[in-house]
Protein backbone atom coordinates (compact mmCIF):
# COMPACT_ATOMS: atom_id res chain seq x y z
CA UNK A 1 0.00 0.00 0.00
CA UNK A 2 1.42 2.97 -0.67
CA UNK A 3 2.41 5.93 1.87
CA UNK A 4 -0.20 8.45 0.17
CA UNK A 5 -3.42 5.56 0.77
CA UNK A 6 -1.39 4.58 4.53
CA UNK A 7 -2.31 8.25 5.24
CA UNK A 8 -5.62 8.73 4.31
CA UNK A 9 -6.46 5.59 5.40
CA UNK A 10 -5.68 6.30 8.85
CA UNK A 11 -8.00 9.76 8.90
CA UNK A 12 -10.72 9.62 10.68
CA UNK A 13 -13.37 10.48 8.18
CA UNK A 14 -16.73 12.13 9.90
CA UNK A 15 -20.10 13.21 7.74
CA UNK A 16 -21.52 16.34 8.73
CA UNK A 17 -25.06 16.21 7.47
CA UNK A 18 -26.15 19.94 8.20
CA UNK A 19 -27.62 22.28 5.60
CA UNK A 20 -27.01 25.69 7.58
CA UNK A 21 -23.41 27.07 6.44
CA UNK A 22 -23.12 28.39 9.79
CA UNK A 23 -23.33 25.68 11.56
CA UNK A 24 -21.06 23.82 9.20
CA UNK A 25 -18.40 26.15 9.36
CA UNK A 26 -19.00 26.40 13.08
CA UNK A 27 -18.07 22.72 12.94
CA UNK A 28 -15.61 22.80 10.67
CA UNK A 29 -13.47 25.47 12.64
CA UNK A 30 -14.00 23.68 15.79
CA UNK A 31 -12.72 20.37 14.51
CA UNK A 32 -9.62 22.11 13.22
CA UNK A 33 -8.44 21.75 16.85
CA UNK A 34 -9.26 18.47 17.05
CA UNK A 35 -7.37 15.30 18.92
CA UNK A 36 -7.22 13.25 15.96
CA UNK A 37 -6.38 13.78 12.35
CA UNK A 38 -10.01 13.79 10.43
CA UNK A 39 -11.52 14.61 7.15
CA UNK A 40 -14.95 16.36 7.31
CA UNK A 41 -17.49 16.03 4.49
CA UNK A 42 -20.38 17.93 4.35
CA UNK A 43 -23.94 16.49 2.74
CA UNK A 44 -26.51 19.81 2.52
CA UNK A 45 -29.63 17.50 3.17
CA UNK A 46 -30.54 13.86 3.55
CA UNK A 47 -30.76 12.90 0.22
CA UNK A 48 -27.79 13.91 -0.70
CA UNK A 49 -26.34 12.29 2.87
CA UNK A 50 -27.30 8.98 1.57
CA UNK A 51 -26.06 9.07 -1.57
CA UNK A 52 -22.45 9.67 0.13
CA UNK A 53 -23.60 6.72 2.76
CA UNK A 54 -24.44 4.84 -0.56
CA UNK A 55 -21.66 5.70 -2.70
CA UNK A 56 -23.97 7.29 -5.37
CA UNK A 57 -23.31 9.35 -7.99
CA UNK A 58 -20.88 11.95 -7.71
CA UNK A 59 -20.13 10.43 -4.47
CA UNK A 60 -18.81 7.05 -5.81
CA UNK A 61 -15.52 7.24 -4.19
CA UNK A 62 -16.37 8.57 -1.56
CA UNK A 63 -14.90 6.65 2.12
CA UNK A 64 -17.02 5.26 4.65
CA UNK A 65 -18.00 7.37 7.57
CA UNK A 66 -16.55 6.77 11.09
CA UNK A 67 -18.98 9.05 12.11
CA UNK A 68 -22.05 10.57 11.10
CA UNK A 69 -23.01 13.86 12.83
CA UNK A 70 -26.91 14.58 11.30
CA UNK A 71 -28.98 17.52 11.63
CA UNK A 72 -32.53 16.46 12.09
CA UNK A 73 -34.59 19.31 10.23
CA UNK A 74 -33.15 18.83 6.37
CA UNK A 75 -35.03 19.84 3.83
CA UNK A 76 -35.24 17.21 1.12
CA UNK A 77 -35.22 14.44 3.28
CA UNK A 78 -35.53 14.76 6.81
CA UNK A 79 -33.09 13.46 9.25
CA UNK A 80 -35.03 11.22 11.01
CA UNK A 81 -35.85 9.16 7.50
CA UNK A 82 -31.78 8.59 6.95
CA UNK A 83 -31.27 8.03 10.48
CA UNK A 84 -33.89 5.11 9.85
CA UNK A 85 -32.12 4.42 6.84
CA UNK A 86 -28.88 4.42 7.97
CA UNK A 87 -29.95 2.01 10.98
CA UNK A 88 -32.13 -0.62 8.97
CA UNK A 89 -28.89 -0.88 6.09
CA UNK A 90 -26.92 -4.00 7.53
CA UNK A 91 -23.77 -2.07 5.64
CA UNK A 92 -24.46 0.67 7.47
CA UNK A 93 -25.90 0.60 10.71
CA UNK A 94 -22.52 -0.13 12.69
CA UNK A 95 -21.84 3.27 11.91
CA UNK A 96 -22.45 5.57 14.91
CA UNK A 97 -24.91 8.37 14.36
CA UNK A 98 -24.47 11.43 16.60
CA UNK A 99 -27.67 13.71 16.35
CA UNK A 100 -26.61 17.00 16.44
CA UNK A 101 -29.75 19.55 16.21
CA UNK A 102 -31.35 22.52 17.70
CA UNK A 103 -34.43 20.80 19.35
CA UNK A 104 -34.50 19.83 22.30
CA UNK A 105 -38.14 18.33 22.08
CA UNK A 106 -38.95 15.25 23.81
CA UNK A 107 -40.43 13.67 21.49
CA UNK A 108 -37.67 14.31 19.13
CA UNK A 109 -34.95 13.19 21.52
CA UNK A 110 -37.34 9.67 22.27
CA UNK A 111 -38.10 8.69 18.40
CA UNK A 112 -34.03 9.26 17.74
CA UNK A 113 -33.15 7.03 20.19
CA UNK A 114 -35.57 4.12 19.35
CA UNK A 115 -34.71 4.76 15.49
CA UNK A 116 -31.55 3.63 17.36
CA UNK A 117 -29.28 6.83 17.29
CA UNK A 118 -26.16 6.32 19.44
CA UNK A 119 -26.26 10.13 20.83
CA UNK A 120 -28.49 12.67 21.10
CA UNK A 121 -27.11 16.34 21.38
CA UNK A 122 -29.26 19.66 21.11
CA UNK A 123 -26.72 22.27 19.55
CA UNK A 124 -26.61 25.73 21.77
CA UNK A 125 -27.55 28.74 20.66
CA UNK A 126 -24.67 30.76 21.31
CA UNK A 127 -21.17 30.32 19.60
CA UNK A 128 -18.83 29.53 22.68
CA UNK A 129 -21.30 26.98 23.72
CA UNK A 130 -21.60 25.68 20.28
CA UNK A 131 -17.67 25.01 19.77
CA UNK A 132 -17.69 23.49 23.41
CA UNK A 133 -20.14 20.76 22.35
CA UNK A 134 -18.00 20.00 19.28
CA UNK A 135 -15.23 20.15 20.89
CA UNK A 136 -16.69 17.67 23.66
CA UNK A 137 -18.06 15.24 20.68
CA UNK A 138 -14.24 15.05 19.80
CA UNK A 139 -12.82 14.18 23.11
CA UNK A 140 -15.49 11.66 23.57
CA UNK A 141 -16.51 10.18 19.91
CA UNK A 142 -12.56 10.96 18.38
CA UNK A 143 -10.67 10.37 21.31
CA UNK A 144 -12.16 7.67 23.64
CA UNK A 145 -14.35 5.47 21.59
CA UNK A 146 -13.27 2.35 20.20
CA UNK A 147 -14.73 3.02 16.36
CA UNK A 148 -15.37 0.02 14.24
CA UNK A 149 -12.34 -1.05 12.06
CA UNK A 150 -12.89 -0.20 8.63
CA UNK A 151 -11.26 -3.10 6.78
CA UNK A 152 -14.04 -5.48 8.33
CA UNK A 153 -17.26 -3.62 7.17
């Protein structure tokens, strides 16, 4: 293998499924600073989120996730349909799925987790508080987590 594929191979790669710019550069900025080494892709909606998941399209060579962090209100297809998606694909569901949205409604917190999402985490409204919960996601879901190894899947 060469030194070039070594390299990319061990990025962590992490889907941002958010379709505010904001927030994505928000993210983006925050995970600059991260732990690990990671490469952050952006899908604008859940369509296009599963394509990438799917390797569709202009996403054919795309890599496989590590981690998913998904907006739930998406226009196109809503989060909660590719979280259900993403859970009920055997190819796919070992894939952790962070929800990372501005609700903090019960009801959406209670169908996420029994569509099985493996966190739930209702983004703040103000900046500071905003790059403290990414920055939190990468201590815990970068830095502590055993991931799934990526040659097995």
């Amino acid at each position: 293998m060469a030194l070039m594929q070594v390299m990319e191979s061990s990025l962590l790669q992490v889907l941002l499924v958010e379709d505010n710019p904001g927030d994505v550069r928000l993210t983006e900025e925050a995970f600059k600073d991260a732990k690990v080494q990671l490469e952050m892709h952006v899908a604008v909606d859940g369509i296009e989120a599963m394509e990438f998941l799917r390797r569709e399209g202009k996403f054919a060579e795309s890599p496989r996730p590590d981690l998913i962090l998904l907006d739930l209100n998406l226009p196109r297809k809503d989060g909660r349909d590719v979280l259900a998606e993403v859970k009920g694909d055997p190819s796919l569901m070992t894939i952790p799925v962070v929800i990372l949205t501005t609700s903090a409604s019960d009801v959406d917190i209670e169908s996420s987790y029994m569509l099985h999402a493996n966190c739930y985490i209702s983004k703040p409204v103000d900046m500071e508080g905003f790059l403290t919960v990414v920055k939190s996601i990468d201590d815990f879901w970068l830095t502590v987590v055993k991931l799934p190894p990526k040659d097995k899947l």
